[in-house]
Protein backbone atom coordinates (compact mmCIF):
# COMPACT_ATOMS: atom_id res chain seq x y z
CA UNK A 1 101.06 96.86 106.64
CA UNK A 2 98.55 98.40 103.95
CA UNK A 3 100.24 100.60 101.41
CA UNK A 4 98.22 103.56 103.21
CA UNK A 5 100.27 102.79 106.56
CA UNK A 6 103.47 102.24 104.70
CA UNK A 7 103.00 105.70 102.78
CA UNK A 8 102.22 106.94 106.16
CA UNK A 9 105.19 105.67 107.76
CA UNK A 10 107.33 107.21 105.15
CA UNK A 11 106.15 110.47 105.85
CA UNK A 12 106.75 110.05 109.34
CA UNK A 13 110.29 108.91 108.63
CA UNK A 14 110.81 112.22 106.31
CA UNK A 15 111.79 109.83 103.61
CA UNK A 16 110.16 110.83 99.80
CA UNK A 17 109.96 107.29 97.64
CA UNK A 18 113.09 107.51 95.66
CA UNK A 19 115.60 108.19 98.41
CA UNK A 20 114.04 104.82 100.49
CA UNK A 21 114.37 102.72 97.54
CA UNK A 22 118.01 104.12 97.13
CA UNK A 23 118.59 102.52 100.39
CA UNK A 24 116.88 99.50 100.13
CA UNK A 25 118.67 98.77 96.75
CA UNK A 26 115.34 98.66 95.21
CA UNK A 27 113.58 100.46 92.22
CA UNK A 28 111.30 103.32 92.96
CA UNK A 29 108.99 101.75 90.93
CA UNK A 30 108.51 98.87 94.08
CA UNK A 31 108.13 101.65 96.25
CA UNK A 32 105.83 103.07 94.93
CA UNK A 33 103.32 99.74 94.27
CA UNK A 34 104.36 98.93 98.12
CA UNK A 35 102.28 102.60 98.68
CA UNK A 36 99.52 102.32 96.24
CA UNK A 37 98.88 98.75 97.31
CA UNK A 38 99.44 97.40 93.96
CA UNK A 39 102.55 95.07 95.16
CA UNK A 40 102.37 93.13 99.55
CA UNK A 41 103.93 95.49 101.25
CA UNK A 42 107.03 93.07 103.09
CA UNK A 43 106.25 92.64 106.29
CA UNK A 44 109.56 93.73 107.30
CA UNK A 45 108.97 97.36 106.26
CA UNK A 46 106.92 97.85 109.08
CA UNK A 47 109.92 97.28 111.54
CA UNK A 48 112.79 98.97 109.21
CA UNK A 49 110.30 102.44 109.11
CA UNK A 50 109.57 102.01 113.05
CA UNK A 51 112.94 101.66 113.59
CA UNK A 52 114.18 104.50 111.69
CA UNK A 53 112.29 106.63 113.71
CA UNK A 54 114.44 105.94 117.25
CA UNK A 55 116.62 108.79 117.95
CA UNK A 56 120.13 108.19 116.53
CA UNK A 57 118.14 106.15 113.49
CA UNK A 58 119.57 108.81 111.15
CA UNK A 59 123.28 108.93 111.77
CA UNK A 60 123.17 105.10 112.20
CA UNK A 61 121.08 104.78 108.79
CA UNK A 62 123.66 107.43 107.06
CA UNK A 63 126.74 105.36 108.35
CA UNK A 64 125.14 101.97 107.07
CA UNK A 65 124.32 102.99 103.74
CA UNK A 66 127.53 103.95 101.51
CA UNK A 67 127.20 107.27 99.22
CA UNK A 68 127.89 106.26 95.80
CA UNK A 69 126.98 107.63 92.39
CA UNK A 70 123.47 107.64 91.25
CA UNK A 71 121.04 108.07 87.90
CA UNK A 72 118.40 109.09 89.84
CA UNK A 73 118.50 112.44 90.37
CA UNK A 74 115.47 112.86 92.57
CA UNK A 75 116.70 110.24 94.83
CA UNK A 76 119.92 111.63 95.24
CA UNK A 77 118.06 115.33 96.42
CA UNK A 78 115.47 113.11 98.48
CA UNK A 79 118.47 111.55 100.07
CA UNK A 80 120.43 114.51 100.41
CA UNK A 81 117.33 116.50 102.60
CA UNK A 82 116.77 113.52 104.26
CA UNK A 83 120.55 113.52 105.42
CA UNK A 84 120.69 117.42 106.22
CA UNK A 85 117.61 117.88 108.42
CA UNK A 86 118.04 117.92 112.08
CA UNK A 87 117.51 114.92 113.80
């Protein structure tokens, strides 16, 4: 997966940078070098961002990944649209 097709994927998810390193347990720094090519994209991501977009991906995503206090404030909005749109 090229960084184009993983920044592409994200979109398609609804998922800005920030919030998807939130879940991964990752820095948003990684994220982003995974989109401008800079860093191998793991081939894994590929799979995760297909999979998220299944219907039901959401809800299961939201029960898998436990809320808990964050620095990053623009994760934590990212997160917080991503959670509230309608699936």
């Amino acid at each position: 997966m090229s960084g184009e097709q993983f920044s592409a994927a994200l979109e398609q998810v609804g998922l800005g940078r920030a919030a998807f390193a939130w879940i991964l347990g990752t820095r948003s720094e990684r994220v982003t070098a995974w989109a401008k090519g800079a860093e191998t994209v793991p081939f894994y991501m590929d799979v995760l961002l297909s999979l998220m977009t299944l219907p039901g991906a959401r809800e299961m995503v939201l029960r898998v990944v436990r809320r808990q206090q964050i620095g990053d404030q623009q994760a934590e909005r990212e997160f917080d649209a991503w959670k509230s749109r309608d699936g």
